[in-house]
PDB file of N, CA and C in Angstrom:
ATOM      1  N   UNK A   1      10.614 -15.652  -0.252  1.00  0.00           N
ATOM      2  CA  UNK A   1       9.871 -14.550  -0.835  1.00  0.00           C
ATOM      3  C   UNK A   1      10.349 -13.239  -0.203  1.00  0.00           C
ATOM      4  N   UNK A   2      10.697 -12.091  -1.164  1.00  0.00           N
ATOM      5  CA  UNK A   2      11.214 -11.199  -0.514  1.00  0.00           C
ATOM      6  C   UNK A   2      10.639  -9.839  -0.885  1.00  0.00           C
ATOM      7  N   UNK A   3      10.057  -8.629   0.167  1.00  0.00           N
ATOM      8  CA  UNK A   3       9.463  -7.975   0.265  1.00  0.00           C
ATOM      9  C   UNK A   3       9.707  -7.603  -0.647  1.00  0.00           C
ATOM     10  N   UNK A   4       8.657  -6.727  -2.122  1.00  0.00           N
ATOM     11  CA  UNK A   4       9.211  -5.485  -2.975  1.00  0.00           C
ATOM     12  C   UNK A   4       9.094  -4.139  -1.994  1.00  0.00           C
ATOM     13  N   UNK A   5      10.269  -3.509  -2.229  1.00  0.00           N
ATOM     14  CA  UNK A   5      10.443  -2.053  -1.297  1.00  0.00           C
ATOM     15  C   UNK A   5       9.011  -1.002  -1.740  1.00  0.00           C
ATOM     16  N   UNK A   6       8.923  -1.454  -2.886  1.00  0.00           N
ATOM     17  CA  UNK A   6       7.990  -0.425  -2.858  1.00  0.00           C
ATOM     18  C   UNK A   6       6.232  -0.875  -2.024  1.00  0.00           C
ATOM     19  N   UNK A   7       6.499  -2.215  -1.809  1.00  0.00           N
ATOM     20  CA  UNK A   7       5.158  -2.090  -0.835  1.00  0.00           C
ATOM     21  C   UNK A   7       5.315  -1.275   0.694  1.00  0.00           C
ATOM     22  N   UNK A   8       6.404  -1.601   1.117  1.00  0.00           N
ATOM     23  CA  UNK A   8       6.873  -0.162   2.180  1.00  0.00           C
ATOM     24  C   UNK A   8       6.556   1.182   1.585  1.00  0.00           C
ATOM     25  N   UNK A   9       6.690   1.291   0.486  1.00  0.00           N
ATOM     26  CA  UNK A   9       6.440   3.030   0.658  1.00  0.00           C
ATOM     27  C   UNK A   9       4.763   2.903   0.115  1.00  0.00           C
ATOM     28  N   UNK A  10       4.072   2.111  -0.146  1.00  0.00           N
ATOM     29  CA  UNK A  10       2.784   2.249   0.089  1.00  0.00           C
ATOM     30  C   UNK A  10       2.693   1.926   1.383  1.00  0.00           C
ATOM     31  N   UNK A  11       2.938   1.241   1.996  1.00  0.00           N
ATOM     32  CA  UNK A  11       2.274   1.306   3.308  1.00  0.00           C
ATOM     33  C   UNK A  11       2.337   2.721   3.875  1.00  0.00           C
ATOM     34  N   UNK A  12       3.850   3.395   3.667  1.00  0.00           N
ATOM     35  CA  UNK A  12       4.265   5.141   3.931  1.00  0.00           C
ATOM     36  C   UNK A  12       2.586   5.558   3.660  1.00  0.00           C
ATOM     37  N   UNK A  13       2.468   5.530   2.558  1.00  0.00           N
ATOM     38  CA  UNK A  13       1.696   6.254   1.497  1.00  0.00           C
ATOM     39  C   UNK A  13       0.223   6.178   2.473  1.00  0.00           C
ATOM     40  N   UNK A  14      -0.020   5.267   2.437  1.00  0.00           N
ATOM     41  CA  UNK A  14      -1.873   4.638   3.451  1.00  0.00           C
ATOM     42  C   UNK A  14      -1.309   4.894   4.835  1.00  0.00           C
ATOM     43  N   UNK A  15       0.113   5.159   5.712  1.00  0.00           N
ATOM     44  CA  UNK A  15      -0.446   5.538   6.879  1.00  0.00           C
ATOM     45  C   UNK A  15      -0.420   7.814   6.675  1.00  0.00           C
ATOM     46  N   UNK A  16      -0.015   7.527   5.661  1.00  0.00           N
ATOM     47  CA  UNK A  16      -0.261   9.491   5.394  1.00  0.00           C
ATOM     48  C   UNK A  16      -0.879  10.140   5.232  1.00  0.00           C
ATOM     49  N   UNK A  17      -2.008   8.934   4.478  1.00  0.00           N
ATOM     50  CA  UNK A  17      -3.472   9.293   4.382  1.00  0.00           C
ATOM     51  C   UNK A  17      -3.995   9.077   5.126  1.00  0.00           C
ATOM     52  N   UNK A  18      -4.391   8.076   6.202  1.00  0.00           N
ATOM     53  CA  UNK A  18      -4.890   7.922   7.429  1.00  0.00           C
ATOM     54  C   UNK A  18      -4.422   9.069   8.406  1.00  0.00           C
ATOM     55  N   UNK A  19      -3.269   9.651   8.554  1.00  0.00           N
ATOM     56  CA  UNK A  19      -2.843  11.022   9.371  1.00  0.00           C
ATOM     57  C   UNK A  19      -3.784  12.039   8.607  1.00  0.00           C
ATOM     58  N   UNK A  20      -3.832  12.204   7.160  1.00  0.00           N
ATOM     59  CA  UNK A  20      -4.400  13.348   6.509  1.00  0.00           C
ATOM     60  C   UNK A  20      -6.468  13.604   7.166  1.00  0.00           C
ATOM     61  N   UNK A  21      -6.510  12.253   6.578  1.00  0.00           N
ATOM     62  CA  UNK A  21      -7.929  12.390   7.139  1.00  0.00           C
ATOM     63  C   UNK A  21      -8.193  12.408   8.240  1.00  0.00           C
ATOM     64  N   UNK A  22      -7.492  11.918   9.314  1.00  0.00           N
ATOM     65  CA  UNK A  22      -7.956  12.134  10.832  1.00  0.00           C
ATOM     66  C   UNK A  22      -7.728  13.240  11.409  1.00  0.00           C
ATOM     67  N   UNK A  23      -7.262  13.929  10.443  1.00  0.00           N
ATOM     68  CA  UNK A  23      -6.469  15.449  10.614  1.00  0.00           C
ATOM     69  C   UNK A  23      -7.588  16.278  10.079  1.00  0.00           C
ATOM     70  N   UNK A  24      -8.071  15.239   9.108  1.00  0.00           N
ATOM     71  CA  UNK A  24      -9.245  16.067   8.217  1.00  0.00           C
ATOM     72  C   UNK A  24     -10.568  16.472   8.955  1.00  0.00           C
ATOM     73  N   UNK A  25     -10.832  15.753   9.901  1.00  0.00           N
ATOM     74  CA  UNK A  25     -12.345  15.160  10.887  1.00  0.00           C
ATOM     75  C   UNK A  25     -11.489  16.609  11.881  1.00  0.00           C
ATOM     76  N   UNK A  26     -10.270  16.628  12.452  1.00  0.00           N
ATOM     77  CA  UNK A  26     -10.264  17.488  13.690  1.00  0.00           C
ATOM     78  C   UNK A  26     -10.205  18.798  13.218  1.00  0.00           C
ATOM     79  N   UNK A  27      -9.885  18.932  11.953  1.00  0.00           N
ATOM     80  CA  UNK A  27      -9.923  20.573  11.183  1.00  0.00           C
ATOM     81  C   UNK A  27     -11.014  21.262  11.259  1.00  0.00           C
ATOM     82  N   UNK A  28     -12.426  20.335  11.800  1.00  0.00           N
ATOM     83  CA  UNK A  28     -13.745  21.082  11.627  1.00  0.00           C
ATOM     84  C   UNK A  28     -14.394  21.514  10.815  1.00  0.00           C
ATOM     85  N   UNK A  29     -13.628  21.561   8.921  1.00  0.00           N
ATOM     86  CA  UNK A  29     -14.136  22.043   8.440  1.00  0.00           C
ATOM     87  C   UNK A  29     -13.257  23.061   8.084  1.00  0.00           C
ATOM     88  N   UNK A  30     -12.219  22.469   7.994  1.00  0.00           N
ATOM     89  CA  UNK A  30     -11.168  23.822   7.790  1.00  0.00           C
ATOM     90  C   UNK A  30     -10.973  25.210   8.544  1.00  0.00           C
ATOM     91  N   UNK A  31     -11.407  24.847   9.785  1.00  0.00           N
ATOM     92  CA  UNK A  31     -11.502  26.190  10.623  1.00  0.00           C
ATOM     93  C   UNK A  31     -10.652  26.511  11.726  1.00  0.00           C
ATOM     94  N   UNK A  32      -9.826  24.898  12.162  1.00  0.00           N
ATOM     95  CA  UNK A  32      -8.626  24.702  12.777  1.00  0.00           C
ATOM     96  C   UNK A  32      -7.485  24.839  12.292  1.00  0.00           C
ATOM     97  N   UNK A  33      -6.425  25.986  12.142  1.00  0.00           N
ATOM     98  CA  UNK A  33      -5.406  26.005  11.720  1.00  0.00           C
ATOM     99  C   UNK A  33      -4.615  24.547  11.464  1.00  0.00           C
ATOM    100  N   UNK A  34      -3.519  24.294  12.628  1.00  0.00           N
ATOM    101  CA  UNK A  34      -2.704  23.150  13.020  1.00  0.00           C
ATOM    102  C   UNK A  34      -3.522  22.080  12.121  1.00  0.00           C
ATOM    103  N   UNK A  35      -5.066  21.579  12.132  1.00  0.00           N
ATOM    104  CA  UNK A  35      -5.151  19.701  11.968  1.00  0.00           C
ATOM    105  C   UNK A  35      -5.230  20.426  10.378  1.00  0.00           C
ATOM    106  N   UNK A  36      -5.587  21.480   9.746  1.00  0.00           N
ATOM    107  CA  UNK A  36      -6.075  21.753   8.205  1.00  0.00           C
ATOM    108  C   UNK A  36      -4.555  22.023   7.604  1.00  0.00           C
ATOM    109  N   UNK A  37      -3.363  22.331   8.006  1.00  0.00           N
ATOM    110  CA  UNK A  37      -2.169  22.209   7.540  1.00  0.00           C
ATOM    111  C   UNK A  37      -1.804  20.849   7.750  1.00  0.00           C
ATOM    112  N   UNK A  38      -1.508  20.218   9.189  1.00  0.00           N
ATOM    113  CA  UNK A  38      -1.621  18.332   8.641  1.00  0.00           C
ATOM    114  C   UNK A  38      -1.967  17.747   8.051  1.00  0.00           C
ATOM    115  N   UNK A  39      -3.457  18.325   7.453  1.00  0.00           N
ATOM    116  CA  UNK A  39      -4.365  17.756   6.438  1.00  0.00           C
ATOM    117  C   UNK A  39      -3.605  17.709   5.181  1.00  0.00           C
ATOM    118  N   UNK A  40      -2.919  19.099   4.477  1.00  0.00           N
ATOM    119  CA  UNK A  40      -2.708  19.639   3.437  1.00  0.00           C
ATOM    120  C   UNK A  40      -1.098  19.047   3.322  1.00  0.00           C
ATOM    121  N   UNK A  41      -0.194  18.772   4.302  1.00  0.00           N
ATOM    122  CA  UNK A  41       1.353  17.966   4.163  1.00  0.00           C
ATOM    123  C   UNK A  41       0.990  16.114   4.032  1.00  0.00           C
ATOM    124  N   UNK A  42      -0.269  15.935   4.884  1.00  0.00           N
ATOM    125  CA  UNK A  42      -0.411  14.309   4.896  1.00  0.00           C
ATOM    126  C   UNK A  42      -1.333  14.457   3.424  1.00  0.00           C
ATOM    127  N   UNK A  43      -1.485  14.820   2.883  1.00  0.00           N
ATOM    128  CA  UNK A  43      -2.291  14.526   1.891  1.00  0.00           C
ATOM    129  C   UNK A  43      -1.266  14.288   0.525  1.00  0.00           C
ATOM    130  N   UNK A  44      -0.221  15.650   0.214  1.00  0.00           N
ATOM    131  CA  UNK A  44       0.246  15.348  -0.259  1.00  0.00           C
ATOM    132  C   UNK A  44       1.803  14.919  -0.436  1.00  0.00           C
ATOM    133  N   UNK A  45       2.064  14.415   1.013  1.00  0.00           N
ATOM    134  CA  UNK A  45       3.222  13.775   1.269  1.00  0.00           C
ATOM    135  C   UNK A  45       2.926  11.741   0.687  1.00  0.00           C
ATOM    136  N   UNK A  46       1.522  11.679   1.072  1.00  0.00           N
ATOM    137  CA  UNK A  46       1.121  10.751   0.410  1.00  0.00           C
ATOM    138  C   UNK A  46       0.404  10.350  -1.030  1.00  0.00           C
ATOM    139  N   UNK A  47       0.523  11.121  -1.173  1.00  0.00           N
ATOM    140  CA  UNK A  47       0.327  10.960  -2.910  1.00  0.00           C
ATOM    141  C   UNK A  47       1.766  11.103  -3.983  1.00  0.00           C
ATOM    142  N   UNK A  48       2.843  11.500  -3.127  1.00  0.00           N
ATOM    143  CA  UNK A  48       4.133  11.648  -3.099  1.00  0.00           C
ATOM    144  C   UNK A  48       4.763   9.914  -3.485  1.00  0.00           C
ATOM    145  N   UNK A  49       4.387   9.313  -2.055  1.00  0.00           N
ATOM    146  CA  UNK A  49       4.493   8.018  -2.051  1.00  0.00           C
ATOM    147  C   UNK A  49       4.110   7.278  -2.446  1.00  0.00           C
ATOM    148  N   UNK A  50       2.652   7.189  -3.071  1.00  0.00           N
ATOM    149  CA  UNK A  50       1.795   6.821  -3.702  1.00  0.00           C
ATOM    150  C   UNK A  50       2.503   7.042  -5.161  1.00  0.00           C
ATOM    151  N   UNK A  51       2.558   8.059  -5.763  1.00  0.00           N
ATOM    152  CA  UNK A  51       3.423   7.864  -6.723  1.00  0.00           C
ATOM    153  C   UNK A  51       4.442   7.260  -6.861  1.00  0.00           C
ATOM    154  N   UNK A  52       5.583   7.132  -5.808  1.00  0.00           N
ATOM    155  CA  UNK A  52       6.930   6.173  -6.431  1.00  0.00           C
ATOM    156  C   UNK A  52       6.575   4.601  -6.036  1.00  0.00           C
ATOM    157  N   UNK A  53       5.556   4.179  -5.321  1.00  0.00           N
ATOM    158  CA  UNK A  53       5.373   3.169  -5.193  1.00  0.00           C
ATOM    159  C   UNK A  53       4.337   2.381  -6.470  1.00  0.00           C
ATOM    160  N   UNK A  54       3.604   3.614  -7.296  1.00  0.00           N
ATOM    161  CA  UNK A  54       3.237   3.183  -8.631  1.00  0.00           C
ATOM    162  C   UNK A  54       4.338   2.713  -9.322  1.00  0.00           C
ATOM    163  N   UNK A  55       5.787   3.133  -9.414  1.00  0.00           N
ATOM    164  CA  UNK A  55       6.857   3.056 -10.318  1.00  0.00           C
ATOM    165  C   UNK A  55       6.977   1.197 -10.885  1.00  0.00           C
ATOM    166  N   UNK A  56       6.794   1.048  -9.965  1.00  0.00           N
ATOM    167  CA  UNK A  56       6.404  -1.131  -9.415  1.00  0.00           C
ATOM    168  C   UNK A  56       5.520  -1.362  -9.620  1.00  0.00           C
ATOM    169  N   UNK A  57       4.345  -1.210  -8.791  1.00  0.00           N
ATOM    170  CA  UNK A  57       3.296  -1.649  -8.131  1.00  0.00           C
ATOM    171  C   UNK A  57       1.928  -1.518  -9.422  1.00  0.00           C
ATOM    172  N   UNK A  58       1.662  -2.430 -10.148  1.00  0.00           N
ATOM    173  CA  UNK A  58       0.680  -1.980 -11.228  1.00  0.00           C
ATOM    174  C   UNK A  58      -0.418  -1.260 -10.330  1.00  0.00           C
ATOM    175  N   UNK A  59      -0.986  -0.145 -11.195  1.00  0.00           N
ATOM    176  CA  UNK A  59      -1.877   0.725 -10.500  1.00  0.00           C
ATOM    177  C   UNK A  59      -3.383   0.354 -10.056  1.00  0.00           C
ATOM    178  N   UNK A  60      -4.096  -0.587 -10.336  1.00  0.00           N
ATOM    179  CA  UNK A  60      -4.746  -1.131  -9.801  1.00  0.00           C
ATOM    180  C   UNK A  60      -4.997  -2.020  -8.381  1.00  0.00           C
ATOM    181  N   UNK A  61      -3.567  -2.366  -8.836  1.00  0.00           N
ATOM    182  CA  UNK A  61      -3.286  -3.551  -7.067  1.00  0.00           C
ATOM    183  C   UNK A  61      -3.168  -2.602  -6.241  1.00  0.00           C
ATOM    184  N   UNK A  62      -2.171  -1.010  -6.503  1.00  0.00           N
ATOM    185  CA  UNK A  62      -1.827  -0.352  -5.871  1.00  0.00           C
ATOM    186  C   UNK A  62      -2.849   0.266  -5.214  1.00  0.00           C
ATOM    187  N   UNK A  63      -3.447   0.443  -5.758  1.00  0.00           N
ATOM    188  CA  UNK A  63      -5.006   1.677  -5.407  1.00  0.00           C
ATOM    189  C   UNK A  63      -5.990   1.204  -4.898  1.00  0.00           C
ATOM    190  N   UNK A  64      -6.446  -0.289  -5.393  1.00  0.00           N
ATOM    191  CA  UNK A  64      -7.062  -1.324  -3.884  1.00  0.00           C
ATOM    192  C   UNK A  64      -6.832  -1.710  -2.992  1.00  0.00           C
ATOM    193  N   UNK A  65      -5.337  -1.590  -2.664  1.00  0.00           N
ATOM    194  CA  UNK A  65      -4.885  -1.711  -1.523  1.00  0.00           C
ATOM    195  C   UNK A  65      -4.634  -0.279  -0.699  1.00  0.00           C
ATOM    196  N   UNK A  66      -3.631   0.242  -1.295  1.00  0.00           N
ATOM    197  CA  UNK A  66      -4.388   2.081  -0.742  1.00  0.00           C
ATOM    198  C   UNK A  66      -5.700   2.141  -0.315  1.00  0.00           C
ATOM    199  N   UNK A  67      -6.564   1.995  -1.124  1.00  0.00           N
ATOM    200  CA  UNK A  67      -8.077   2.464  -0.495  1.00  0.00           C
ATOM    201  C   UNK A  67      -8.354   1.637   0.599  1.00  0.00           C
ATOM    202  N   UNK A  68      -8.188   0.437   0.198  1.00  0.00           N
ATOM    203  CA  UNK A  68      -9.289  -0.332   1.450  1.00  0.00           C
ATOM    204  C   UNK A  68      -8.248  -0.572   2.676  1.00  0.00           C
ATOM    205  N   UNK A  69      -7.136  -0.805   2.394  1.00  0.00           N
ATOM    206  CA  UNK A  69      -6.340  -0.442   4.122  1.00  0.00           C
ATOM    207  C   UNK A  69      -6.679   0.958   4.460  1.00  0.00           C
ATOM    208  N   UNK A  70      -6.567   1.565   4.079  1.00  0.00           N
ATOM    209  CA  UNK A  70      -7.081   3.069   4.450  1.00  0.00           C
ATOM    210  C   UNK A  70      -8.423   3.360   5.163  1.00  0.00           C
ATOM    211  N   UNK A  71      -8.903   2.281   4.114  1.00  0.00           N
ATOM    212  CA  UNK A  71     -10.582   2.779   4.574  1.00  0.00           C
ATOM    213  C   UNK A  71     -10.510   2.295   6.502  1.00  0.00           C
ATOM    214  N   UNK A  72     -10.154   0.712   6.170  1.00  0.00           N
ATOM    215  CA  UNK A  72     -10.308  -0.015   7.203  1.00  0.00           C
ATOM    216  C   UNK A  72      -9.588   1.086   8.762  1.00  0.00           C
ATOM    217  N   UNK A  73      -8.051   1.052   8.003  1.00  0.00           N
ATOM    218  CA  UNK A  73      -7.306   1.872   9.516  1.00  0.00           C
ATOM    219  C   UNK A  73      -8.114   3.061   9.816  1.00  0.00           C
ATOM    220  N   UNK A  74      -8.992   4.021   8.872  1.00  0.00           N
ATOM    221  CA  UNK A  74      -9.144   5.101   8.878  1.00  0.00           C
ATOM    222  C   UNK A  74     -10.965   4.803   9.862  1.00  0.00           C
ATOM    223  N   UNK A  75     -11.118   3.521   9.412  1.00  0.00           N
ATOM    224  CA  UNK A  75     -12.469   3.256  10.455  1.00  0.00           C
ATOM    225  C   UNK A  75     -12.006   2.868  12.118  1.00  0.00           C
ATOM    226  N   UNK A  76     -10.964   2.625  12.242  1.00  0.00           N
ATOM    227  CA  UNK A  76     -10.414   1.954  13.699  1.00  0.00           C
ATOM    228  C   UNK A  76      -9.942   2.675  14.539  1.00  0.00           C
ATOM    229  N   UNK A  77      -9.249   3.915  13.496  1.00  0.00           N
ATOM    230  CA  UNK A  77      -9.376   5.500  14.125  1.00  0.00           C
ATOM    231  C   UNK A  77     -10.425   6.252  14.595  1.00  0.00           C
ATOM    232  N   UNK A  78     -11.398   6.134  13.261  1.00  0.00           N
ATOM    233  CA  UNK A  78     -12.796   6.363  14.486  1.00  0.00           C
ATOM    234  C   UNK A  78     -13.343   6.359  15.302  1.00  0.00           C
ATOM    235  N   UNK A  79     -13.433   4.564  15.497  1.00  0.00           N
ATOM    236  CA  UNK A  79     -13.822   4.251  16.342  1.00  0.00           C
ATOM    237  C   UNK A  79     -13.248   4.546  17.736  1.00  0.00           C
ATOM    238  N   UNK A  80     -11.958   4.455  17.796  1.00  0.00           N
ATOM    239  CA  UNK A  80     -11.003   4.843  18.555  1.00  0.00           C
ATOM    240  C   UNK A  80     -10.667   5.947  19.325  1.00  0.00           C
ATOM    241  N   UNK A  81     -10.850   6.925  18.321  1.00  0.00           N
ATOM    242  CA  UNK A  81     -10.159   8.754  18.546  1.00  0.00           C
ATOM    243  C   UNK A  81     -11.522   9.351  18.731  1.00  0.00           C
ATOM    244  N   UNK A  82     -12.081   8.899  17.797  1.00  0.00           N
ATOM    245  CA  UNK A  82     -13.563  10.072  17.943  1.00  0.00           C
ATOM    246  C   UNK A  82     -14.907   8.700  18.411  1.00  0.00           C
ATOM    247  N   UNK A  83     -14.630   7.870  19.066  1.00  0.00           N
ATOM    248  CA  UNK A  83     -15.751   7.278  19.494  1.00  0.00           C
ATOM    249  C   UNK A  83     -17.000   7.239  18.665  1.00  0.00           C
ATOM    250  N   UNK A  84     -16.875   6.333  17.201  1.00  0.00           N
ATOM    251  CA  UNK A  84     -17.254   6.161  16.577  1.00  0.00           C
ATOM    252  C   UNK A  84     -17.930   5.212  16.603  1.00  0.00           C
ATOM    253  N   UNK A  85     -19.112   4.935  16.305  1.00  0.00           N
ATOM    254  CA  UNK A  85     -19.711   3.048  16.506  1.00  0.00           C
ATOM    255  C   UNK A  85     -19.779   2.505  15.098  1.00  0.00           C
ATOM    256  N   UNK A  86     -19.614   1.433  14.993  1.00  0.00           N
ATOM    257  CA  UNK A  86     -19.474   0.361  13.855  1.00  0.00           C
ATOM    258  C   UNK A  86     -19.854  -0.630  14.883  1.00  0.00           C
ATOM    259  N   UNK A  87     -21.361  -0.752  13.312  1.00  0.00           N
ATOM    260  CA  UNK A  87     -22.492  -1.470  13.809  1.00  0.00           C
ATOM    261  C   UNK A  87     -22.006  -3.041  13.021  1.00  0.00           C
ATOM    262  N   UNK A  88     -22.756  -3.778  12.865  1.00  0.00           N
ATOM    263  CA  UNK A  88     -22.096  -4.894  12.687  1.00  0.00           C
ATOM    264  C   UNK A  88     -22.136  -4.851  11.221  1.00  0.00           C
ATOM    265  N   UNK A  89     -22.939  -4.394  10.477  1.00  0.00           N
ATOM    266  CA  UNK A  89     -23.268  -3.887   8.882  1.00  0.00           C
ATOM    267  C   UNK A  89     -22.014  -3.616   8.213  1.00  0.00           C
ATOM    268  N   UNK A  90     -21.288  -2.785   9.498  1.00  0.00           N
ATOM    269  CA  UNK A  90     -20.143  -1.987   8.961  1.00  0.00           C
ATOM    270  C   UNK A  90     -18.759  -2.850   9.078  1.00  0.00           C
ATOM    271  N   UNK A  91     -18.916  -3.737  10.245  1.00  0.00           N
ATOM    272  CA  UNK A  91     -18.190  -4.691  10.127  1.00  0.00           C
ATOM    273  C   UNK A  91     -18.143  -5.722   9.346  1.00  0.00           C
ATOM    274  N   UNK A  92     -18.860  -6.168   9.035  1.00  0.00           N
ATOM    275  CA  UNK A  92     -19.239  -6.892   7.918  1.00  0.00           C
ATOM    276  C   UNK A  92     -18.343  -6.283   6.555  1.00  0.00           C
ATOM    277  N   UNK A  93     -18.533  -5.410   6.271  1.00  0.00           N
ATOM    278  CA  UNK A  93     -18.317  -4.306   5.278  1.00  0.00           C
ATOM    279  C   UNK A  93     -16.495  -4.771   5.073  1.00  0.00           C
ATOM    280  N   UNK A  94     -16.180  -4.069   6.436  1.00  0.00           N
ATOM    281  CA  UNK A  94     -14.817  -4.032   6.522  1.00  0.00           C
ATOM    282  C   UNK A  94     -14.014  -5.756   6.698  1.00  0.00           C
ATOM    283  N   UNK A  95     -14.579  -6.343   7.156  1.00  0.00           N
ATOM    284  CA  UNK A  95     -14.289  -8.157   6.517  1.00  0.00           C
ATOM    285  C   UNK A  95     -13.876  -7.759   4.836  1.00  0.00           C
ATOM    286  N   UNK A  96     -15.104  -7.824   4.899  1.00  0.00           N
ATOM    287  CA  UNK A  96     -14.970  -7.937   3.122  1.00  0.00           C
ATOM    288  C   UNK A  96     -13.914  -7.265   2.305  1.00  0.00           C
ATOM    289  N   UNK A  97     -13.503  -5.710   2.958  1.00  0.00           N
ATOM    290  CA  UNK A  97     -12.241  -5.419   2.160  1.00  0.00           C
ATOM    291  C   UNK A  97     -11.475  -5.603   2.578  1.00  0.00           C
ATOM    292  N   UNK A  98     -11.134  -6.542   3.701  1.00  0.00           N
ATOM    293  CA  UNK A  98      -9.888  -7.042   4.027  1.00  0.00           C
ATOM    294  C   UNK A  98      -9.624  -8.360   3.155  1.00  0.00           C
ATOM    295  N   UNK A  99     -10.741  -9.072   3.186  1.00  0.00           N
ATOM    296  CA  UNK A  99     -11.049 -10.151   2.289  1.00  0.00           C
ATOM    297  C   UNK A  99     -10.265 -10.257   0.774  1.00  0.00           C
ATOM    298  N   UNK A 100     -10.457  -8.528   0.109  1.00  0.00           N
ATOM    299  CA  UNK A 100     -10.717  -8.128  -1.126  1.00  0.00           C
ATOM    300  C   UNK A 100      -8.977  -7.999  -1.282  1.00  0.00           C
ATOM    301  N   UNK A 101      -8.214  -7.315  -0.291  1.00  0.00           N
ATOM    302  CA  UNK A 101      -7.007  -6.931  -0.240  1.00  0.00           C
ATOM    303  C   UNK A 101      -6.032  -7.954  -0.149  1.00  0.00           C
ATOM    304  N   UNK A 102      -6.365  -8.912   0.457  1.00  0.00           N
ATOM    305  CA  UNK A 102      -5.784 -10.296   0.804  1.00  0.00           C
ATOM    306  C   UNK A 102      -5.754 -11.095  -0.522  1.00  0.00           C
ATOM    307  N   UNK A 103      -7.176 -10.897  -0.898  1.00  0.00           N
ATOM    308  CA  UNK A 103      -7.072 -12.002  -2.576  1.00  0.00           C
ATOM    309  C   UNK A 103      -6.279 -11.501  -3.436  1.00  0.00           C
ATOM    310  N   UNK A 104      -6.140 -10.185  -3.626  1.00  0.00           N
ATOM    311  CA  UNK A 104      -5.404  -9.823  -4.796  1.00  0.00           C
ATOM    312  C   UNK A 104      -4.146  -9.536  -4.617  1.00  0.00           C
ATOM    313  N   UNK A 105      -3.726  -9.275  -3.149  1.00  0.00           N
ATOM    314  CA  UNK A 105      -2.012  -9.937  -2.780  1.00  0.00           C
ATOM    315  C   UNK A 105      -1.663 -11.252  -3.049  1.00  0.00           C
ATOM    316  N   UNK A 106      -2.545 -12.125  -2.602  1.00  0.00           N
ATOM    317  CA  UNK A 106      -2.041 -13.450  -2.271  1.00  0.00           C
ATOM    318  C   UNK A 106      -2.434 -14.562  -3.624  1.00  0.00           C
ATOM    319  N   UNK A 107      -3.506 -13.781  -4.430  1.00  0.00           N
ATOM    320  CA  UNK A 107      -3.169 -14.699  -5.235  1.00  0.00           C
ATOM    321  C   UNK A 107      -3.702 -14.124  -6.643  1.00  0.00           C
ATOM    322  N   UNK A 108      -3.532 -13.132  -7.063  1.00  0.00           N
ATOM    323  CA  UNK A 108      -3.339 -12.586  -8.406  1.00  0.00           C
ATOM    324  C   UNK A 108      -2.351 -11.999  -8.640  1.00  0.00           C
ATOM    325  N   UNK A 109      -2.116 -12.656 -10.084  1.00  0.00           N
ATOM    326  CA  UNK A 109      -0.493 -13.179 -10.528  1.00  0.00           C
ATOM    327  C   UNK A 109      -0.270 -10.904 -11.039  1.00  0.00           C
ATOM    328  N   UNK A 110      -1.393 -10.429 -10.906  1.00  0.00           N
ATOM    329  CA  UNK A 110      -1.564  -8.534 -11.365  1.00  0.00           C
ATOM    330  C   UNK A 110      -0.377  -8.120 -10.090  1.00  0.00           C
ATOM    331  N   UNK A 111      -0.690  -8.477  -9.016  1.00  0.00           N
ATOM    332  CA  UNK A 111       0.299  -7.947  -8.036  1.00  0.00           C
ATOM    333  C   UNK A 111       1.317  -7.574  -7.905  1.00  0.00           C
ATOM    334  N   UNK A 112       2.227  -8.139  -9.057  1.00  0.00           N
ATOM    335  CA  UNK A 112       3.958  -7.801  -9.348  1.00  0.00           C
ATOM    336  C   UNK A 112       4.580  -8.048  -8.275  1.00  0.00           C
ATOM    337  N   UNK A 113       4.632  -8.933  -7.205  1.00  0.00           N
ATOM    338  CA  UNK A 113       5.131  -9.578  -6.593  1.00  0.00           C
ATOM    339  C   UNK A 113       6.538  -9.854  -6.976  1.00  0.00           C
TER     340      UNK A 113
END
């Protein structure tokens, strides 16, 4: 089984958005120069990628997997960078879209594998 290239440039794509938004949380509100221009290149450097990795990738598989790796990395950053708590509710939560991301790689024939 051999990787399609374009799941590399989604992965590009979900770690650009994970830079955008963690960029997004240190901008304050748009009041930090530096993280609100990271915000504004990771945002749409990844929607960049996000687009050529649609070129393959039917747009549904593409965009559930975008979101919920995103969501997930973008919660581990939290927790992480800004000392965030994730209560077990939330873990729970994040099972589940890992759960969600896994089924429709591994075994819906939509994936274009």
């Amino acid at each position: 089984m051999t990787l399609n290239p374009s799941y590399l440039i989604l992965g590009l794509a979900i770690a650009l958005e994970v830079v955008g938004t963690t960029a997004l949380k240190a901008s304050d509100g748009f009041t930090r120069l530096v993280p609100s221009l990271i915000t504004g290149v990771a945002y749409a450097a990844s929607f960049y990628a996000l687009s050529l990795a649609l070129k393959t990738i039917p747009v549904g598989v593409a965009y559930a997997i975008w979101s919920g790796v995103g969501i997930v990395l973008i919660s581990v950053v939290g927790w992480v960078v800004f000392r965030q708590r994730l209560d077990l509710a939330a873990l729970a939560g994040l099972g589940l879209i890992i759960a969600g991301v896994l089924v429709v790689n591994l075994f819906s024939s939509s994936a274009g594998h």
